[in-house]
Each structure stands twice: as C-alpha cells, then as structure tokens.
N, C-alpha and C. Protein backbone atom coordinates (compact mmCIF):
# COMPACT_ATOMS: atom_id res chain seq x y z
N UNK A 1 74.10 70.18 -7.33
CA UNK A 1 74.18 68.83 -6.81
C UNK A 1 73.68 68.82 -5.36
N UNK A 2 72.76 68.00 -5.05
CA UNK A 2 71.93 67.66 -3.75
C UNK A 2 72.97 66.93 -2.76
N UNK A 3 73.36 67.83 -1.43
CA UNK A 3 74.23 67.02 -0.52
C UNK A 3 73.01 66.34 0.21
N UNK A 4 73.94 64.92 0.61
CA UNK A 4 72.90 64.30 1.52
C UNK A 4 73.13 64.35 3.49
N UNK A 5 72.66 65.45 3.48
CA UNK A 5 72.85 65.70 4.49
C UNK A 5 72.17 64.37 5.92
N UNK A 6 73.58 64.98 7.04
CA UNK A 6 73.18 63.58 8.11
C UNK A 6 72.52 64.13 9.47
N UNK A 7 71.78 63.66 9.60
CA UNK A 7 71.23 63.99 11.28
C UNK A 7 71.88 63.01 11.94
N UNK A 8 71.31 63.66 13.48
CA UNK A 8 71.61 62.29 14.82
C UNK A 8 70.38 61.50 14.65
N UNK A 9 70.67 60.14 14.74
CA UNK A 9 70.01 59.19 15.05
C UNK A 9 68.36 59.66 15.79
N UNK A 10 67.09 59.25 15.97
CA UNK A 10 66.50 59.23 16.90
C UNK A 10 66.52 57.99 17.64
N UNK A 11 67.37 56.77 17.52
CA UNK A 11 67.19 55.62 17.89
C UNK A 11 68.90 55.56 18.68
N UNK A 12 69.17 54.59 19.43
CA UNK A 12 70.69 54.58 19.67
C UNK A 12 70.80 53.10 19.43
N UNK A 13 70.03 52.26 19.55
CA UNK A 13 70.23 50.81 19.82
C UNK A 13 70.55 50.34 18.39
N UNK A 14 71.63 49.91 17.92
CA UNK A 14 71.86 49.23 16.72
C UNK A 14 71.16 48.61 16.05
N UNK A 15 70.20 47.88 17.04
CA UNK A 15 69.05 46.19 16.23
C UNK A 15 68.24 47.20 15.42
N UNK A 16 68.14 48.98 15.68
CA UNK A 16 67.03 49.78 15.43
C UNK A 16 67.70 50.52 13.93
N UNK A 17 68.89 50.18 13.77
CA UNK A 17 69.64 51.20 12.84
C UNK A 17 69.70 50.13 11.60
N UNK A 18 69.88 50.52 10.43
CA UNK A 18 70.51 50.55 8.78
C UNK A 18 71.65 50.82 8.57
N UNK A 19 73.07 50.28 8.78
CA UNK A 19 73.72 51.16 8.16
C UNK A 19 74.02 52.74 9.16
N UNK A 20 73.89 52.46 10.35
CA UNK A 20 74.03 53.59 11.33
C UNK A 20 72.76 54.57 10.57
N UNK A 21 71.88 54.27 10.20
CA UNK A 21 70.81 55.49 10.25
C UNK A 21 68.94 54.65 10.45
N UNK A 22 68.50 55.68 11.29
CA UNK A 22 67.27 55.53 11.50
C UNK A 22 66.16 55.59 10.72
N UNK A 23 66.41 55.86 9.33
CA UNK A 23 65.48 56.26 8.45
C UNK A 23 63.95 55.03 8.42
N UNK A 24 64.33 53.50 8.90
CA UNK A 24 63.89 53.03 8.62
C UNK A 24 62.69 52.96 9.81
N UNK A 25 63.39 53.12 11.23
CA UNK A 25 62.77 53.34 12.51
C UNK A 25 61.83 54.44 12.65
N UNK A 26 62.34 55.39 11.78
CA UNK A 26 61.82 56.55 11.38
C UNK A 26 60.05 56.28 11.02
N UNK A 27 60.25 55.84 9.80
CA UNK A 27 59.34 55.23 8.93
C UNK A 27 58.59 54.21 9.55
N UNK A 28 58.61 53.22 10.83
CA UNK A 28 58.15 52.58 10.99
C UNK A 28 57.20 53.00 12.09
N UNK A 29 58.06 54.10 13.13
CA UNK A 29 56.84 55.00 14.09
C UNK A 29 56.22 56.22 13.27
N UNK A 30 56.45 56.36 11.67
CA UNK A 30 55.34 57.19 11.19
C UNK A 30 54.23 56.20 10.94
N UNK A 31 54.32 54.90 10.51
CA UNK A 31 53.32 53.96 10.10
C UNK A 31 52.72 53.60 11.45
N UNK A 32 53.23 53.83 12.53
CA UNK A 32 52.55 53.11 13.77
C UNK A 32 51.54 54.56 14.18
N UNK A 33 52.17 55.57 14.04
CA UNK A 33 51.40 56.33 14.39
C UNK A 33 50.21 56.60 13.42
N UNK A 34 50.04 56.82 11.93
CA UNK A 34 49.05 56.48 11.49
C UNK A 34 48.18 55.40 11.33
N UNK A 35 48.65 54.30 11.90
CA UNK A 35 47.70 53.61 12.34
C UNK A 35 46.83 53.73 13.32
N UNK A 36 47.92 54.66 14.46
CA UNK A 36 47.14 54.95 15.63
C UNK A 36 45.87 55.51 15.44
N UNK A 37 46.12 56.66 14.48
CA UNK A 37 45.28 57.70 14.14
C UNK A 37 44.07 57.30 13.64
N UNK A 38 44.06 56.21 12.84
CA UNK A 38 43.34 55.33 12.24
C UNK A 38 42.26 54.48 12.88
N UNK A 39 43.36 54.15 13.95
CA UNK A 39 42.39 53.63 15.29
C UNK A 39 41.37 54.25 15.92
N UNK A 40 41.83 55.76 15.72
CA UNK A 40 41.00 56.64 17.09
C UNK A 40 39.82 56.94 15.87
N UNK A 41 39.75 57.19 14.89
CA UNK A 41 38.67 57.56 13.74
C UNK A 41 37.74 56.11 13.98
N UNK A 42 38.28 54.98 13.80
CA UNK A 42 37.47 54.14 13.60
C UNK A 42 36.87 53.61 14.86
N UNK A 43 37.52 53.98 16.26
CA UNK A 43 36.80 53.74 17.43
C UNK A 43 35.96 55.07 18.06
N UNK A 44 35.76 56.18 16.93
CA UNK A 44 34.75 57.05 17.10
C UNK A 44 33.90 57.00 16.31
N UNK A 45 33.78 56.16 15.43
CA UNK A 45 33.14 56.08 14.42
C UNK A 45 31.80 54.97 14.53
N UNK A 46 32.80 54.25 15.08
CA UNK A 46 31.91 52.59 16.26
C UNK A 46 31.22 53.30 17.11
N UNK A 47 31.37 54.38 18.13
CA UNK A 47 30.92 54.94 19.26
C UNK A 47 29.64 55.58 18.20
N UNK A 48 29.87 56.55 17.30
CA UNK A 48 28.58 57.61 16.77
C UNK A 48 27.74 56.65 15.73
N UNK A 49 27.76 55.04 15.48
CA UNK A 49 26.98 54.10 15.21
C UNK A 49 26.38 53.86 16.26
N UNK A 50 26.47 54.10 17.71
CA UNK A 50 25.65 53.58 18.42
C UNK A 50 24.98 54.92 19.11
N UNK A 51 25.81 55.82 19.08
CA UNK A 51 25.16 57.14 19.56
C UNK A 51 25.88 57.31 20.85
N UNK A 52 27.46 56.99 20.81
CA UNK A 52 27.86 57.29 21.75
C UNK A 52 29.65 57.93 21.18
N UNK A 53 30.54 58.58 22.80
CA UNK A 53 31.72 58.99 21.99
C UNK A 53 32.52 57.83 21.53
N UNK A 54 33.72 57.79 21.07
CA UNK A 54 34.46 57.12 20.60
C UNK A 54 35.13 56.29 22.43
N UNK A 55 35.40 57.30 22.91
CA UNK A 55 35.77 56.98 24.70
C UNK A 55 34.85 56.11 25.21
N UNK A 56 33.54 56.31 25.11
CA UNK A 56 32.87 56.00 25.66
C UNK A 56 32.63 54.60 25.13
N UNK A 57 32.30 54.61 23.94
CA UNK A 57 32.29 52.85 23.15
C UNK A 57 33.47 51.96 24.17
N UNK A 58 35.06 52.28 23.88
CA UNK A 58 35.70 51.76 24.38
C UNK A 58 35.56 51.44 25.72
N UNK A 59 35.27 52.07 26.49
CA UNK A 59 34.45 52.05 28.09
C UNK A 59 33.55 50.49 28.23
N UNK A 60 32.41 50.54 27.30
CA UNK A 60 31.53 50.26 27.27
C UNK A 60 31.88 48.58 26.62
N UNK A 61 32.52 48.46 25.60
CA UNK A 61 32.73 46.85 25.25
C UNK A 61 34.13 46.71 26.04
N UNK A 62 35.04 47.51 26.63
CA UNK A 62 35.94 46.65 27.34
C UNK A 62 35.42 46.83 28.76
N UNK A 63 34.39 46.98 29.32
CA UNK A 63 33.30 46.64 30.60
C UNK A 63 33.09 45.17 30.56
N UNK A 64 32.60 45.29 29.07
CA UNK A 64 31.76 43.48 28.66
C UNK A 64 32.83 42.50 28.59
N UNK A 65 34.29 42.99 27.89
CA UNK A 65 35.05 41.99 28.32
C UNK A 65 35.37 41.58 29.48
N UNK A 66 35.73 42.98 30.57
CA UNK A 66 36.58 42.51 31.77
C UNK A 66 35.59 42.17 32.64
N UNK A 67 34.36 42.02 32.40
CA UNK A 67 33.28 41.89 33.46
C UNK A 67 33.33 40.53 33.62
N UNK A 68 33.04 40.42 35.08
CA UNK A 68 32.74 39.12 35.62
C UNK A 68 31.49 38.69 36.02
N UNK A 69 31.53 37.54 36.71
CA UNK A 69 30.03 37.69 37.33
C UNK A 69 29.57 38.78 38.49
N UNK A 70 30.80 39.11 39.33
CA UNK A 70 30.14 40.82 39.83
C UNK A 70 30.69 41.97 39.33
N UNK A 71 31.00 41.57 37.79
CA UNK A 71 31.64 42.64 36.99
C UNK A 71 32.63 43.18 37.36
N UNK A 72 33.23 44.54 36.78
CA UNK A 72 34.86 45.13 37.24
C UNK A 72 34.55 46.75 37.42
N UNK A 73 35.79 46.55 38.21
CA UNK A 73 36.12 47.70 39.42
C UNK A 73 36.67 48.91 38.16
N UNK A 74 36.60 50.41 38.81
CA UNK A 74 36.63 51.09 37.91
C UNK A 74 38.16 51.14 38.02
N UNK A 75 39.28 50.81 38.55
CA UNK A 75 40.75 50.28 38.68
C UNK A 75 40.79 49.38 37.62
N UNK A 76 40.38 48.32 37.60
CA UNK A 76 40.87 47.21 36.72
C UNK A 76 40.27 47.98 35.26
N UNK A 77 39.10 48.28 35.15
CA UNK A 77 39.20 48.97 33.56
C UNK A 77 40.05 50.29 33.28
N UNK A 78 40.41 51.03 34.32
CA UNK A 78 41.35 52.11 34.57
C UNK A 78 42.68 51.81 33.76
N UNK A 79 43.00 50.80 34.47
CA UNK A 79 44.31 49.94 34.33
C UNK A 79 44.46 49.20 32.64
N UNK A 80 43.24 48.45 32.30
CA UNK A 80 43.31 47.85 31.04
C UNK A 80 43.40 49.08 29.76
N UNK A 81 42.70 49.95 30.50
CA UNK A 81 42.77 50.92 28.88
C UNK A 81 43.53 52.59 29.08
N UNK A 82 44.87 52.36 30.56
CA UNK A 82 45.53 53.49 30.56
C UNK A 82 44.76 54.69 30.73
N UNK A 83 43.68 54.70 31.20
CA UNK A 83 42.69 56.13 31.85
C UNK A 83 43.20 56.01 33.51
N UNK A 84 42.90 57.78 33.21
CA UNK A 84 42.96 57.89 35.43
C UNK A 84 41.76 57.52 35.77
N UNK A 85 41.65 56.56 36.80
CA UNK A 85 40.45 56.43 37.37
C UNK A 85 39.36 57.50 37.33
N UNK A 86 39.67 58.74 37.74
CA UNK A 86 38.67 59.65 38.21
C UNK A 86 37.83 59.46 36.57
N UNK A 87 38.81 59.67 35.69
CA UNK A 87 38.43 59.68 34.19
C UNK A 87 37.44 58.96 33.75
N UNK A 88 37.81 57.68 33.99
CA UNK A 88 36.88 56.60 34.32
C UNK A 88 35.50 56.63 34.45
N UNK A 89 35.24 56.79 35.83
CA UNK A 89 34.20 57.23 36.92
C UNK A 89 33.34 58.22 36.18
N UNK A 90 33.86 59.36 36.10
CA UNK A 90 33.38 60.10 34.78
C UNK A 90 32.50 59.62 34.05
N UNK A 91 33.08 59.06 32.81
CA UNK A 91 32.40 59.15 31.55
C UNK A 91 31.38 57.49 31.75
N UNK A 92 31.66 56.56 32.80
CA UNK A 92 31.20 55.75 33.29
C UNK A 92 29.71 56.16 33.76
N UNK A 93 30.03 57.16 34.51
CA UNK A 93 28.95 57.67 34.81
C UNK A 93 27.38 58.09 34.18
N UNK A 94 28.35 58.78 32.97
CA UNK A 94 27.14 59.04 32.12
C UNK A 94 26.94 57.66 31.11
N UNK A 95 27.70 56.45 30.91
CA UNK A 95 26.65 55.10 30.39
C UNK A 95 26.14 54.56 31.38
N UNK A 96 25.49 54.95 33.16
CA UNK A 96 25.23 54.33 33.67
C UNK A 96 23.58 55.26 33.02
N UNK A 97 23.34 56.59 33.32
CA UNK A 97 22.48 57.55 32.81
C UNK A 97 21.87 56.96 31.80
N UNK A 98 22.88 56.52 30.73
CA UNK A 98 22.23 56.13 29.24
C UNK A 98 21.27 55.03 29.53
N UNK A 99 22.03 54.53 30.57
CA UNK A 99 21.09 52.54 31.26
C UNK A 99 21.84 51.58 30.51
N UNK A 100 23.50 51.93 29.97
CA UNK A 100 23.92 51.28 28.90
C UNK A 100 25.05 50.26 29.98
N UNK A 101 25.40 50.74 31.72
CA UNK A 101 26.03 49.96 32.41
C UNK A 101 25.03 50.06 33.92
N UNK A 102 25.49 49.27 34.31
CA UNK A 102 25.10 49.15 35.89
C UNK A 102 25.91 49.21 37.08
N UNK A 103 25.89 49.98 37.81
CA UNK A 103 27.07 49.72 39.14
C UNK A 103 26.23 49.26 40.27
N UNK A 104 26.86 48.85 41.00
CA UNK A 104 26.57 48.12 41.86
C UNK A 104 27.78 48.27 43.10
N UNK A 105 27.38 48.35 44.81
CA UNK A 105 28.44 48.55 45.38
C UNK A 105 29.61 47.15 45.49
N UNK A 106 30.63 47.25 46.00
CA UNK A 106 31.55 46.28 46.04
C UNK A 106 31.44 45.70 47.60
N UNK A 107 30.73 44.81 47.99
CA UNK A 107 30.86 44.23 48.93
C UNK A 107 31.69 44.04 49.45
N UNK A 108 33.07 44.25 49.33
CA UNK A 108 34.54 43.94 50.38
C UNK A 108 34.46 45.66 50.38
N UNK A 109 34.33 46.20 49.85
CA UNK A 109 34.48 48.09 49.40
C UNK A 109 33.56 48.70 49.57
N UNK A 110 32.95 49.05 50.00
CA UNK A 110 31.13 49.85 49.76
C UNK A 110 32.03 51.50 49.26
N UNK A 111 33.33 51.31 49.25
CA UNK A 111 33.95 52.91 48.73
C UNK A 111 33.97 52.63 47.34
N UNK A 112 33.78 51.26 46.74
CA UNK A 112 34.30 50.82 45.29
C UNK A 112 32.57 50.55 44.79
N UNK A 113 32.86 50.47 43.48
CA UNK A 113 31.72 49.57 42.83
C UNK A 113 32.34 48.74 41.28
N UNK A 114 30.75 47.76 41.25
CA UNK A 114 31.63 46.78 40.26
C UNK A 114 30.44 47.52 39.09
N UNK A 115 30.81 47.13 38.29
CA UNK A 115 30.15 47.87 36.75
C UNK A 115 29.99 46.34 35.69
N UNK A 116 28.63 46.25 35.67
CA UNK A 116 28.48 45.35 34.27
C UNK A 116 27.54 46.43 33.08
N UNK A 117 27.60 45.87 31.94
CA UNK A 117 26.93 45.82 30.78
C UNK A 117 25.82 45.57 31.20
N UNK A 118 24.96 46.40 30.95
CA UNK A 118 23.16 46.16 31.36
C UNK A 118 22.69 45.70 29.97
N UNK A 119 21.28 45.35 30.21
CA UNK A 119 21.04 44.52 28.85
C UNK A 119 20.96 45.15 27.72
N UNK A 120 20.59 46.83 28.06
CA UNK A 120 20.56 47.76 27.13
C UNK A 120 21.78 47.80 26.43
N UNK A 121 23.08 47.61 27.01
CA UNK A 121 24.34 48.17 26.25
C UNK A 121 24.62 46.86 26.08
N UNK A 122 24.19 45.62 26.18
CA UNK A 122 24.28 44.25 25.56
C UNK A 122 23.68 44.37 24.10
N UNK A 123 22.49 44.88 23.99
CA UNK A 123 21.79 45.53 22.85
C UNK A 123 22.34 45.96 21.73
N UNK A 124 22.82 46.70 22.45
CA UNK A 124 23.35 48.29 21.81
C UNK A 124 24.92 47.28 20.87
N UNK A 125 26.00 46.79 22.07
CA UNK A 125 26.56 46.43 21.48
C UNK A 125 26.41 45.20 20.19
N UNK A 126 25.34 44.31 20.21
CA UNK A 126 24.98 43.19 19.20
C UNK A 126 24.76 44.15 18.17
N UNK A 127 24.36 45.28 18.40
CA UNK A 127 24.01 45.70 16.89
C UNK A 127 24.77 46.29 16.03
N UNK A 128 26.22 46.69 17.01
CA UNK A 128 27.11 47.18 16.21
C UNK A 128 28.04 45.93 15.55
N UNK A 129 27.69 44.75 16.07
CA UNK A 129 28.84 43.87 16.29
C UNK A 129 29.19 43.60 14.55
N UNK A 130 28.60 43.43 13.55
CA UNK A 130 28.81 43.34 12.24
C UNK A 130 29.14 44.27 11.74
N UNK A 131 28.95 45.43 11.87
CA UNK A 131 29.97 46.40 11.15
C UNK A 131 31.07 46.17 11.84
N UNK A 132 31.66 46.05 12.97
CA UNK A 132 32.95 45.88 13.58
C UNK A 132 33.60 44.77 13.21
N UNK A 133 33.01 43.43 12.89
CA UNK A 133 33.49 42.67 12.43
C UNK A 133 33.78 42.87 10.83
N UNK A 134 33.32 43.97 9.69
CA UNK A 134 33.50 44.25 8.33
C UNK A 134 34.67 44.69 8.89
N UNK A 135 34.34 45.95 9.50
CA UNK A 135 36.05 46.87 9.62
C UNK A 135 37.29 46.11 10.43
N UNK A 136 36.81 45.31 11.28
CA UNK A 136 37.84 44.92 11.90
C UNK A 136 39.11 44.15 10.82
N UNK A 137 37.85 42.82 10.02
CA UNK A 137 38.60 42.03 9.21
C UNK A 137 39.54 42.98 8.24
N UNK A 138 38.63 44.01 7.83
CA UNK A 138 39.79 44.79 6.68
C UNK A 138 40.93 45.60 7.37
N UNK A 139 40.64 45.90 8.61
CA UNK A 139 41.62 46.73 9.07
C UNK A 139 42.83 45.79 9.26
N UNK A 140 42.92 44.43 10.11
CA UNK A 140 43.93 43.78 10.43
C UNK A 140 44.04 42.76 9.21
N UNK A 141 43.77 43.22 7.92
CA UNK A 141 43.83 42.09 6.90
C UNK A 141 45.30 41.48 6.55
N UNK A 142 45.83 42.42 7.11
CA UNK A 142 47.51 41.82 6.98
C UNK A 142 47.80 40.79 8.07
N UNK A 143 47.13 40.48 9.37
CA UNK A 143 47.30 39.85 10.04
C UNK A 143 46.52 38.45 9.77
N UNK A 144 47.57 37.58 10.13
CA UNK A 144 46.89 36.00 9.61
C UNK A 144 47.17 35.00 10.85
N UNK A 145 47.14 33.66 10.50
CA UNK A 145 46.88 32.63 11.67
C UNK A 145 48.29 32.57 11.77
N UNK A 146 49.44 32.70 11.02
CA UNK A 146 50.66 32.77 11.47
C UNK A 146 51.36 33.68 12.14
N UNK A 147 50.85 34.95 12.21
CA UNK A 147 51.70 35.47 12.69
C UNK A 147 50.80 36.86 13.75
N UNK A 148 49.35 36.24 13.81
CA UNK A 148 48.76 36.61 15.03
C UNK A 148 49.31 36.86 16.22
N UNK A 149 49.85 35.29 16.66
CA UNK A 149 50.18 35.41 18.08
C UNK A 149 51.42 36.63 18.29
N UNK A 150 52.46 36.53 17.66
CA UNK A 150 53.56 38.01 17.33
C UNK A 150 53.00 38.92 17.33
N UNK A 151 51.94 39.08 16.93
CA UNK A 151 51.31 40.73 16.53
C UNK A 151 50.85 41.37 18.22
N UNK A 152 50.23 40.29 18.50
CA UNK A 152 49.49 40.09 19.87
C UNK A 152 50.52 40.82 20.90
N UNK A 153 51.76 39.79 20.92
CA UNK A 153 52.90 39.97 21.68
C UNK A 153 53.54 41.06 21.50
N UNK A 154 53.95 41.51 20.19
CA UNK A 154 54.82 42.37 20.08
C UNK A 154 53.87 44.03 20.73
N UNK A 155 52.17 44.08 20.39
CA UNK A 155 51.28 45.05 20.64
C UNK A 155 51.56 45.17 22.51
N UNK A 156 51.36 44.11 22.92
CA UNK A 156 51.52 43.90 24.47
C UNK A 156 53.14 44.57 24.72
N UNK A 157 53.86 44.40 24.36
CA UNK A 157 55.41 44.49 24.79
C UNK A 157 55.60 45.59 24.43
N UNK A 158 55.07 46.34 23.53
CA UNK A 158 55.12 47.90 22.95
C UNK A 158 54.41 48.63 23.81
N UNK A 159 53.27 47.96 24.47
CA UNK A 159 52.22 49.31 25.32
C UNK A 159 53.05 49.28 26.31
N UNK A 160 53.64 47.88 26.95
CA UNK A 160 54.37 47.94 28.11
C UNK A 160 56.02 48.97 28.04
N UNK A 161 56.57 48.58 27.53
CA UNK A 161 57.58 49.87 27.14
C UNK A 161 57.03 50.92 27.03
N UNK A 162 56.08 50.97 26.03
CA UNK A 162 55.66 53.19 26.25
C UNK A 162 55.56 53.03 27.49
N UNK A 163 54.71 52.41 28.70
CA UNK A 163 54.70 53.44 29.54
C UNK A 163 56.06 53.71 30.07
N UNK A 164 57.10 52.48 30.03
CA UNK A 164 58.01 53.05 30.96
C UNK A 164 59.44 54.19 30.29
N UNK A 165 58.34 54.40 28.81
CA UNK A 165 59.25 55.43 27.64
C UNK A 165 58.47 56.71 28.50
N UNK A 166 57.45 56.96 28.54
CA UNK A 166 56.14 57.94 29.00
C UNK A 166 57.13 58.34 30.48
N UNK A 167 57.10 57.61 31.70
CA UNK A 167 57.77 58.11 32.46
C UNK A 167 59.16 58.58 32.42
N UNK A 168 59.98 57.84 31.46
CA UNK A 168 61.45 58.60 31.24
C UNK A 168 61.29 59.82 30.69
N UNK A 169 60.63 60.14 29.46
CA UNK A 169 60.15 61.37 28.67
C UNK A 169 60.01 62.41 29.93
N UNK A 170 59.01 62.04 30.68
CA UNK A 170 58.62 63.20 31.92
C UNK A 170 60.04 63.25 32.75
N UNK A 171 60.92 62.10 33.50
CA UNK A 171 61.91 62.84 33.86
C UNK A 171 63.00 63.64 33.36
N UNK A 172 63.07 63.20 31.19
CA UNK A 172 64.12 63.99 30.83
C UNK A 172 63.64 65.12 30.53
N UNK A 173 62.34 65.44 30.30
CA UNK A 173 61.84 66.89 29.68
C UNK A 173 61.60 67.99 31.03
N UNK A 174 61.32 67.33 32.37
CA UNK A 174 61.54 67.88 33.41
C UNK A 174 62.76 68.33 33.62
N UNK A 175 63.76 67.26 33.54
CA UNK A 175 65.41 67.72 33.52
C UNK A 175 66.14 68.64 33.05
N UNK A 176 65.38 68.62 31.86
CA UNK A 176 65.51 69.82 30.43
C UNK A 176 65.34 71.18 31.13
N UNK A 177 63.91 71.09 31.34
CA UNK A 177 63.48 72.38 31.85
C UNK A 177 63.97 72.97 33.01
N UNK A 178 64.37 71.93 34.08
CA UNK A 178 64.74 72.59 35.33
C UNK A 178 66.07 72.97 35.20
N UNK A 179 66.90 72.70 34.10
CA UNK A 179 68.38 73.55 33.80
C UNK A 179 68.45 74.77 32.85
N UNK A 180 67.41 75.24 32.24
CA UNK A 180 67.31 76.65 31.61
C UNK A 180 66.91 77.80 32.10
C-alpha cells in the first residue's frame, strides 16, 4: 500500500494553497516555466530567421518600440528588458556593425547615446513580421479580447515581484551561506 507522503509547502500564503498543499502552485510555476522555455526557443528562432541571436532580435525590435524621435538610451532599453547596461552596449554594438541600429551621441550626455532602428533593421524586421505574427497568434491562442488586459497585468505584476523575489533570494542564500 502506497503512503502518501507530505512535504513543506513551497508557498506559505494561503490564497496559494489547496487544502494546505501546494501541489497546485507547484504545477502552475512548472507551466510558467515551460512556457518560459518556450519563449526563449521561439525568440531564437525569430533571431536565426533573420540571421541574428535570439538576444540580439530582442535588442533589436524592442529598440523599434522604445525608440523615439531621438531614439533610446542604452538605460531605458537596459531597464525594459532586465539586461546590465554594459550587456547592452555590448551586443548593441555589434547591430550597430550589422548597420541593423544607429547611435548617435546624446546631446544633454555626449557620455550617453540614443540608438534607433536604421532602415536596414526596419527591413530586416518587416520581413520577419509574418512569421511572428503565425507564431505569435498560436502561441497566445488562449488569450482573447476578454481577458487580455489580465494577462497583460498579471505578466507586468509578476516581472515586478520577481525582481523583488530575485533580491530576497540573494539576501537569503547569502544568509544561508554566511552561517555554515
């Protein structure tokens, strides 16, 4: 006869529990994380359709979003997609090489520069834009006009908690370590 054996919780907050067990919380950051996973295949996959990395795609169409008319600072795309600046600057660097962005100095900054989409990586991106729109629709096919805006919100309110899960993690695993 099979005992059903009990673990501790990984969750403490009740709204997160069944019946005092996590199985379901469980199950729901295995599905988030294979989605994640899912994500990173299909945003390398977008990148080696155009002949670039998966990093680098992302670089490159969230440039075209956050760009303005004197385009954006390598901070503000730093900031939108959780890279260290230097990181940034980096791989920035080499789509300026490709001719796929443009920098330009920052007139209040001559230490800063602003970065647009050159026409080449305007190009580049129109031509991927229909396969992204096949995969996109099938990927979020569960998402509809009702319950978009939630998805939106709840995605926003989740990145914002990891980070401030990301910094607790580092002070308890530091804590951990500095008492053994």
């Amino acid at each position: 006869m099979e005992q059903d054996i009990q673990f501790e919780p990984t969750v403490g907050r009740e709204d997160l529990l069944i019946a005092g067990k996590d199985d379901a919380f469980r199950e729901m950051v295995h599905n988030l994380l294979a989605f994640s996973a899912r994500l990173e295949q299909i945003r390398s996959r977008f990148g080696a359709f155009v002949g670039l990395s998966g990093v680098q795609y992302t670089l490159l169409i969230s440039i075209r979003q956050l760009q303005s008319e004197r385009g954006v600072g390598v901070r503000a795309l730093a900031d939108h997609l959780a890279f260290s600046p230097p990181f940034v600057t980096s791989e920035t660097t080499k789509l300026v090489k490709l001719g796929l962005v443009t920098k330009t100095p920052n007139p209040d900054d001559q230490r800063r520069v602003h970065m647009r989409v050159s026409d080449k990586g305007t190009a580049l991106l129109s031509q991927l834009a229909p396969v992204q729109q096949e995969v996109n629709d099938l990927l979020f096919e569960p998402v509809n006009a009702a319950n978009y805006a939630l998805v939106r919100q709840l995605a926003a309110s989740l990145r914002a908690s990891a980070e401030k899960a990301v910094l607790l993690s580092d002070y308890l695993v530091g804590t951990e370590r500095s008492d053994q």
